[in-house]
PDB file of N, CA and C in Angstrom:
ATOM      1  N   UNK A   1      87.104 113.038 100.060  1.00  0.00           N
ATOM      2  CA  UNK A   1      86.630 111.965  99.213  1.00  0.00           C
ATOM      3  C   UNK A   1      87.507 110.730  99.444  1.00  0.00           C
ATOM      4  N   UNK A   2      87.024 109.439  99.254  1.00  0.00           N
ATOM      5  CA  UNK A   2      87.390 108.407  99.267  1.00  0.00           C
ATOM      6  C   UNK A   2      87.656 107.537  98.227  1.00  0.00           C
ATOM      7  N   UNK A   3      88.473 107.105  97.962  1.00  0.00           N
ATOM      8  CA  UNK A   3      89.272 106.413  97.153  1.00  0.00           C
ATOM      9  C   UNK A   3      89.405 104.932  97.214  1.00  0.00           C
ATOM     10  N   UNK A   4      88.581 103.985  96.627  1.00  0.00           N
ATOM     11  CA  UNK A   4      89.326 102.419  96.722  1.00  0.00           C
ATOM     12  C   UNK A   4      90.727 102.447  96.745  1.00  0.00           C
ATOM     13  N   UNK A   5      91.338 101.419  97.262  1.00  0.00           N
ATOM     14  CA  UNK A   5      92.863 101.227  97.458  1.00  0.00           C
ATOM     15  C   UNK A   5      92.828 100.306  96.203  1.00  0.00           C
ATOM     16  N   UNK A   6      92.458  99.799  95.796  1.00  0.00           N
ATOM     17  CA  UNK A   6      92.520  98.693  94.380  1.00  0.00           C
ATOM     18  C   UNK A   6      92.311  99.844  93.131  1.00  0.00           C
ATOM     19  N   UNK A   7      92.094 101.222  93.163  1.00  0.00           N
ATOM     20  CA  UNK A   7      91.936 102.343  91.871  1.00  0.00           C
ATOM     21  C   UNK A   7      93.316 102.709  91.808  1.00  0.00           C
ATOM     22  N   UNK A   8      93.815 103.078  92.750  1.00  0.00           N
ATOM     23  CA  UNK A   8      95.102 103.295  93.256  1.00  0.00           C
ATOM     24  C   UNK A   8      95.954 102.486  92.372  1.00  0.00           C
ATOM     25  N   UNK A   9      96.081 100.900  93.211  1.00  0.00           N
ATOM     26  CA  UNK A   9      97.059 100.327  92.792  1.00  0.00           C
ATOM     27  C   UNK A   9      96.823 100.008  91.495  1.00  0.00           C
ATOM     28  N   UNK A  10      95.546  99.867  90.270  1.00  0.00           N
ATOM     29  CA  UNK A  10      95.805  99.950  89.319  1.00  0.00           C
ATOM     30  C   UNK A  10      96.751 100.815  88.401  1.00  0.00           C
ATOM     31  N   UNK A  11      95.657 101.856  88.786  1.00  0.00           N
ATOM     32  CA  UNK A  11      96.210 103.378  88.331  1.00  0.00           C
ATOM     33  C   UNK A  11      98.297 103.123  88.164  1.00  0.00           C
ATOM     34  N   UNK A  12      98.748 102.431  88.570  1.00  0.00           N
ATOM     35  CA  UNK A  12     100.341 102.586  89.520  1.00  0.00           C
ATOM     36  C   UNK A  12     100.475 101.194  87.963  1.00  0.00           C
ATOM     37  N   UNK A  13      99.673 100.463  88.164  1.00  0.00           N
ATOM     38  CA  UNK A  13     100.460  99.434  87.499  1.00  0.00           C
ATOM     39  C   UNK A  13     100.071  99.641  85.587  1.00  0.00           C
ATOM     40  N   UNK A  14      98.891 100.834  85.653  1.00  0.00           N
ATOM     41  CA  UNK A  14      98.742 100.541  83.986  1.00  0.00           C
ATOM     42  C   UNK A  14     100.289 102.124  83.561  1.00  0.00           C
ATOM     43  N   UNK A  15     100.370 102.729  84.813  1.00  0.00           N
ATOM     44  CA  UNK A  15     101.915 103.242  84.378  1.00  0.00           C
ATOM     45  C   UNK A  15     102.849 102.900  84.528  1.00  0.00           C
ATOM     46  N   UNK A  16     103.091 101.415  84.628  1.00  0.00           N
ATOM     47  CA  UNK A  16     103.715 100.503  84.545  1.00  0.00           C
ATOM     48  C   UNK A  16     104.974 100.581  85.784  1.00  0.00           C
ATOM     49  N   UNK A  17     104.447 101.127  87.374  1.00  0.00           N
ATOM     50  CA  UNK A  17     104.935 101.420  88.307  1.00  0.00           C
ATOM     51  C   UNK A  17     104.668 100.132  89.037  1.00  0.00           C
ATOM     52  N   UNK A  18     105.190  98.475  88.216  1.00  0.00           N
ATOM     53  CA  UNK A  18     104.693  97.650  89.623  1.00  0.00           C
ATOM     54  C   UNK A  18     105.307  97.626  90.597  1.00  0.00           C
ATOM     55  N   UNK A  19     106.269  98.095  91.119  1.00  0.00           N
ATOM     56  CA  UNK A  19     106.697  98.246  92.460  1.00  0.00           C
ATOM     57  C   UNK A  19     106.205  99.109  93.350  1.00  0.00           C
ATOM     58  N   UNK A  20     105.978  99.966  92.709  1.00  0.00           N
ATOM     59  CA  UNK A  20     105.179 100.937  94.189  1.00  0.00           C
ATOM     60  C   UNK A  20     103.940 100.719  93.605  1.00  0.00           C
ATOM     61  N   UNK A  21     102.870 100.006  92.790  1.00  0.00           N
ATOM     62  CA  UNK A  21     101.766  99.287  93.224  1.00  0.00           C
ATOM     63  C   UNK A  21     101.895  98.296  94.160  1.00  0.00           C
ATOM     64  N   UNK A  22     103.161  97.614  94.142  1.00  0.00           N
ATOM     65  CA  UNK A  22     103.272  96.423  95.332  1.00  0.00           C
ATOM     66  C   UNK A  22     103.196  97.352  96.972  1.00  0.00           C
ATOM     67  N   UNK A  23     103.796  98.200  96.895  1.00  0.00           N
ATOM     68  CA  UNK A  23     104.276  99.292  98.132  1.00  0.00           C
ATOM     69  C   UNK A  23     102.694  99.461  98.440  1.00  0.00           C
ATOM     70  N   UNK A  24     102.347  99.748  97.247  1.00  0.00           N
ATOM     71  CA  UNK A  24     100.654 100.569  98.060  1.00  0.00           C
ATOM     72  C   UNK A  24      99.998  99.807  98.398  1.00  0.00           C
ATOM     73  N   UNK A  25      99.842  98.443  97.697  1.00  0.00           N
ATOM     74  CA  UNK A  25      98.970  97.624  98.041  1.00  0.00           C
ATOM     75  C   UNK A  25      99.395  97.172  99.620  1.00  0.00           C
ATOM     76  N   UNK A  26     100.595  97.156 100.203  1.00  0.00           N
ATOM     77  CA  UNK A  26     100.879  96.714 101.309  1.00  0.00           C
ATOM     78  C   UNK A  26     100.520  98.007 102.350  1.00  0.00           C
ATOM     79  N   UNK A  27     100.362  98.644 101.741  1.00  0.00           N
ATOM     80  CA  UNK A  27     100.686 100.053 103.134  1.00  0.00           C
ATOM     81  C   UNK A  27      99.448 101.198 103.207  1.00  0.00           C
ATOM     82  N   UNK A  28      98.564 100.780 101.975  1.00  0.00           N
ATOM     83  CA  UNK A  28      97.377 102.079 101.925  1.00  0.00           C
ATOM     84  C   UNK A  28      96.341 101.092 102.539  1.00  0.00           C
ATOM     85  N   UNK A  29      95.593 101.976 103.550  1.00  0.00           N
ATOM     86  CA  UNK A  29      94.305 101.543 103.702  1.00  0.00           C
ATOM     87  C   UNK A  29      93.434 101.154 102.654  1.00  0.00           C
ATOM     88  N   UNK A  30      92.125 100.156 102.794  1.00  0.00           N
ATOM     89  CA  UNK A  30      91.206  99.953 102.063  1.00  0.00           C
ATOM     90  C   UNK A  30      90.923 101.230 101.251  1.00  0.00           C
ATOM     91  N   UNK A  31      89.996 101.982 102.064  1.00  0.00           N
ATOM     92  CA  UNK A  31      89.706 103.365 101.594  1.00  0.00           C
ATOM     93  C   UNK A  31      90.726 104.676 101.478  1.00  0.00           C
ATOM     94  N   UNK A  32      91.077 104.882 100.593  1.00  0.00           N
ATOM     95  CA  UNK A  32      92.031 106.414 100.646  1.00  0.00           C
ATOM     96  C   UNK A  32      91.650 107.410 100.583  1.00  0.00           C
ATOM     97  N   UNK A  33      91.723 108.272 101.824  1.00  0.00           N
ATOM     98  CA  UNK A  33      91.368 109.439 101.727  1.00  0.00           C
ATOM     99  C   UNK A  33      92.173 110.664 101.096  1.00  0.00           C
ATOM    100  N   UNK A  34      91.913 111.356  99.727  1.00  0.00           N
ATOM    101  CA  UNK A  34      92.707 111.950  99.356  1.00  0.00           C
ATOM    102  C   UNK A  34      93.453 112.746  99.615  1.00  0.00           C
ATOM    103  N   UNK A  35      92.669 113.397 101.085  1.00  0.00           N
ATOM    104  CA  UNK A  35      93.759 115.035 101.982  1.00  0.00           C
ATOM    105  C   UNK A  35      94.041 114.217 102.908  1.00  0.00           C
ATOM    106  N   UNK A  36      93.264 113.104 103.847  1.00  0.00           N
ATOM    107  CA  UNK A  36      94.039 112.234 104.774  1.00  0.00           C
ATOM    108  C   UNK A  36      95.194 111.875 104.647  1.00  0.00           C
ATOM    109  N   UNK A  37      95.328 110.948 103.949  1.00  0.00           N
ATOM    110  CA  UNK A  37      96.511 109.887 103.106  1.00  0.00           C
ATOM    111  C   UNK A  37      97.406 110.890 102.056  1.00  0.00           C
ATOM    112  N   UNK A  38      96.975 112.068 102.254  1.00  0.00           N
ATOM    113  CA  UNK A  38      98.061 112.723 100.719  1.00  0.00           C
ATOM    114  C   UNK A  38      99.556 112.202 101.104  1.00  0.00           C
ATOM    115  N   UNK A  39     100.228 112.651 102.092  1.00  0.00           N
ATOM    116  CA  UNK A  39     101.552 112.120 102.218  1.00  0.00           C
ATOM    117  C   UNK A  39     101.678 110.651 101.586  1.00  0.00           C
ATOM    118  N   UNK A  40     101.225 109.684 101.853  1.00  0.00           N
ATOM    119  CA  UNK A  40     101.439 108.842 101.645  1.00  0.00           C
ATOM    120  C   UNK A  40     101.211 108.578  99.925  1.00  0.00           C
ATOM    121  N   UNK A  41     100.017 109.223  99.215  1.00  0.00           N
ATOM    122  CA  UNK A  41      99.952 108.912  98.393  1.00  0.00           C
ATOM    123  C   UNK A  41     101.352 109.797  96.966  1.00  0.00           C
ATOM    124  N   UNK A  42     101.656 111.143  97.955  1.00  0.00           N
ATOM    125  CA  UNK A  42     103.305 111.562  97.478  1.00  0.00           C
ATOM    126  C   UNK A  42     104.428 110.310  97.364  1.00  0.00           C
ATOM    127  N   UNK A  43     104.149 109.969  98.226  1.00  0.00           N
ATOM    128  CA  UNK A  43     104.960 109.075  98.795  1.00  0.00           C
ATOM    129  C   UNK A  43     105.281 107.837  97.549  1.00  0.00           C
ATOM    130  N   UNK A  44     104.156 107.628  96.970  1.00  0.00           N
ATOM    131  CA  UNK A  44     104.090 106.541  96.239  1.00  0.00           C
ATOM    132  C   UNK A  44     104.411 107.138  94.042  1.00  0.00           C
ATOM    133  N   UNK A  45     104.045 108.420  94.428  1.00  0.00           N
ATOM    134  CA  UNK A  45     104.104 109.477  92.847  1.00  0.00           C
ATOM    135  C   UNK A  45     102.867 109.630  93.019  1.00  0.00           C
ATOM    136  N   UNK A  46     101.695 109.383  93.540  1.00  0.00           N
ATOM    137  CA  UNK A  46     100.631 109.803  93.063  1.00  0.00           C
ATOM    138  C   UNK A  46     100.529 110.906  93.410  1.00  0.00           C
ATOM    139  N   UNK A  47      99.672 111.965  92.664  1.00  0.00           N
ATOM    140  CA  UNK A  47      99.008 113.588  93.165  1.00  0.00           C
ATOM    141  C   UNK A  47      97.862 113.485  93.117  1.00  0.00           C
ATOM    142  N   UNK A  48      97.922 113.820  94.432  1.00  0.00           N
ATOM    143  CA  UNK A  48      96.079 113.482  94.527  1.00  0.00           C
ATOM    144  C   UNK A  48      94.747 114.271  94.009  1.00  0.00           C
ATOM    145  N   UNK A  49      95.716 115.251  93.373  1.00  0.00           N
ATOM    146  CA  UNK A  49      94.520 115.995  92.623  1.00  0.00           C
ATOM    147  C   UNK A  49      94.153 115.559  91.458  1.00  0.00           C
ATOM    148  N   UNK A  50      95.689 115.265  90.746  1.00  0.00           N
ATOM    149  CA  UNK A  50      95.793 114.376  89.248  1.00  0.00           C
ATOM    150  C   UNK A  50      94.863 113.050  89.608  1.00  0.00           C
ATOM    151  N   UNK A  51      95.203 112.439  90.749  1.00  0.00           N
ATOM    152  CA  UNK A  51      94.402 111.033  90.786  1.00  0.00           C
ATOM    153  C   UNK A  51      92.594 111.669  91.205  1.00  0.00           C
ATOM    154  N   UNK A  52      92.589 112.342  91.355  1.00  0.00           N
ATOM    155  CA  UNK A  52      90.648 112.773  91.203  1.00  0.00           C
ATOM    156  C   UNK A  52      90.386 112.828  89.960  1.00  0.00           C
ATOM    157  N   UNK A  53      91.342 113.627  89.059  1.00  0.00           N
ATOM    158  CA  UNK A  53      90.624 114.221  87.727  1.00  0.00           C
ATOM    159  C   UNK A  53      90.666 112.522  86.993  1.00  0.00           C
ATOM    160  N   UNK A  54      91.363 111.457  87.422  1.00  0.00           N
ATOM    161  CA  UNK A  54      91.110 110.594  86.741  1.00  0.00           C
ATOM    162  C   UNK A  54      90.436 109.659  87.127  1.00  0.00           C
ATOM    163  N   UNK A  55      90.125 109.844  88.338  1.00  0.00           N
ATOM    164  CA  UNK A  55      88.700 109.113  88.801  1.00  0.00           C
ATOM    165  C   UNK A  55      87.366 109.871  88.031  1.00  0.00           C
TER     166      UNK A  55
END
């Protein structure tokens, strides 16, 4: 599944993570793929399973 990169970097900033919303916004593709991109999205705190159930 695919993921906007702008759900993301919200998601980052309403937990009041604006720095690694700044990080993601610079470094995640448009689209995020959740098993593609998982490293990266570790990378940032997100879990990409947690970030489905809240999509």
């Amino acid at each position: 599944m695919e993921i906007d990169k702008q759900q993301i970097i919200q998601m980052l900033r309403d937990q009041g993570d604006h720095d690694k919303a700044q990080q993601a916004e610079q470094q995640l593709p448009d689209k995020v793929g959740h098993e593609q991109h998982k490293d990266m999205l570790e990378q940032f705190g997100v879990n990409p399973q947690e970030l489905l159930s809240k999509l």
